[in-house]
Protein backbone atom coordinates (compact mmCIF):
# COMPACT_ATOMS: atom_id res chain seq x y z
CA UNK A 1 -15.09 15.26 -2.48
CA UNK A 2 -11.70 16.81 -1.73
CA UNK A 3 -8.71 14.21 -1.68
CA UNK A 4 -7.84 14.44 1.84
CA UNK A 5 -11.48 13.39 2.80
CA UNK A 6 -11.16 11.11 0.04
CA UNK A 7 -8.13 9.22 1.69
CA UNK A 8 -10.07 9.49 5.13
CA UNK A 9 -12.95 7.24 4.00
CA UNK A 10 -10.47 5.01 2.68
CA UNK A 11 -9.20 4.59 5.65
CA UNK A 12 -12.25 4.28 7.42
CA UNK A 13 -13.31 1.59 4.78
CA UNK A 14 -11.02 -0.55 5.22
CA UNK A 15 -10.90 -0.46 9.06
CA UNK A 16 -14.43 -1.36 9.07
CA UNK A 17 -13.70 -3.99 7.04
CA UNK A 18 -11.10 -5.42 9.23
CA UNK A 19 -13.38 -4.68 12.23
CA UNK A 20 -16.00 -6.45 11.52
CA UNK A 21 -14.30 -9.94 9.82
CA UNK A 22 -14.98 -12.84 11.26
CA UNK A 23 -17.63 -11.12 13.86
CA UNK A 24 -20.81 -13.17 12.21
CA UNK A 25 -23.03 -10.20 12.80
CA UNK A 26 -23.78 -8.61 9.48
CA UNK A 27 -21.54 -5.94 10.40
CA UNK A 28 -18.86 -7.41 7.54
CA UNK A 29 -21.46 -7.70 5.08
CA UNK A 30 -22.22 -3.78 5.95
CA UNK A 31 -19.03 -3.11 5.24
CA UNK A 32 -18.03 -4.90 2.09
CA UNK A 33 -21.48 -2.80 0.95
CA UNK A 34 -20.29 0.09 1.86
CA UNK A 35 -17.30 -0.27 0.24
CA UNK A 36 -18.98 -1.28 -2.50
CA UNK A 37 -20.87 1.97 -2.71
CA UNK A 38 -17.87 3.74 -2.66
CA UNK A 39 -16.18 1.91 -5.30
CA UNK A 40 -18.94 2.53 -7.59
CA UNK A 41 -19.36 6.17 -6.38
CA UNK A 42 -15.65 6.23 -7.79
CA UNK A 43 -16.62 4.46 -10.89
CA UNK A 44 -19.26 7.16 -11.91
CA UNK A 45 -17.27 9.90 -11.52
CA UNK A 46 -14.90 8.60 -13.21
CA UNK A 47 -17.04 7.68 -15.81
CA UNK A 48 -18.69 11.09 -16.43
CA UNK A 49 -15.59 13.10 -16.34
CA UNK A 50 -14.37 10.97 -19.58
CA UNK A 51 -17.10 9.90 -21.45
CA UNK A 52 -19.69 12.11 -22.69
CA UNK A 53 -20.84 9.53 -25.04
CA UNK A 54 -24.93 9.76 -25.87
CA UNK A 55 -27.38 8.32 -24.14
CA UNK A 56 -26.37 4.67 -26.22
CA UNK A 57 -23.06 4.74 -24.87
CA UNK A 58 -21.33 6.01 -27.92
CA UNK A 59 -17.74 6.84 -27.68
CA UNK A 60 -17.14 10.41 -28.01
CA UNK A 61 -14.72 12.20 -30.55
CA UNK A 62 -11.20 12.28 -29.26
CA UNK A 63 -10.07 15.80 -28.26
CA UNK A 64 -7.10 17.12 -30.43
CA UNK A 65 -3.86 15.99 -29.09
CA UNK A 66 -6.07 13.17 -26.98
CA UNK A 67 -4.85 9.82 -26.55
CA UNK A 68 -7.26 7.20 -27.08
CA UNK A 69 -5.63 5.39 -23.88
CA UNK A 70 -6.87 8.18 -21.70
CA UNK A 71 -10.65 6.94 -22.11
């Protein structure tokens, strides 16, 4: 997902979000879930671009010159 589009569901996140407080119609709960979604969408990428640990979570090796903070 390019940045730019990135930034634009962001956006349109959190303006659900704000739409839809207070309404009592689901339609905040939808949101927060959708958020959600995205949040975790985030976390898996995230996830698989710096751990390639095994299928038991192992850390992997550091990279030379890596810093262990970057995991």
């Amino acid at each position: 997902m390019a940045m730019s589009n990135d930034t634009e569901t962001h956006h349109a996140l959190l303006s659900a979000l704000k739409a839809a407080e207070g309404k009592g119609d689901g339609s905040f709960e939808r949101a927060v879930t959708e958020a959600f979604a995205h949040v975790f969408e985030h976390l898996g990428r995230l996830n698989n671009h710096v751990s390639v640990g095994g299928p038991d979570g192992e850390d992997r090796h550091l990279k030379p010159g890596e810093s262990s903070t970057l995991r």
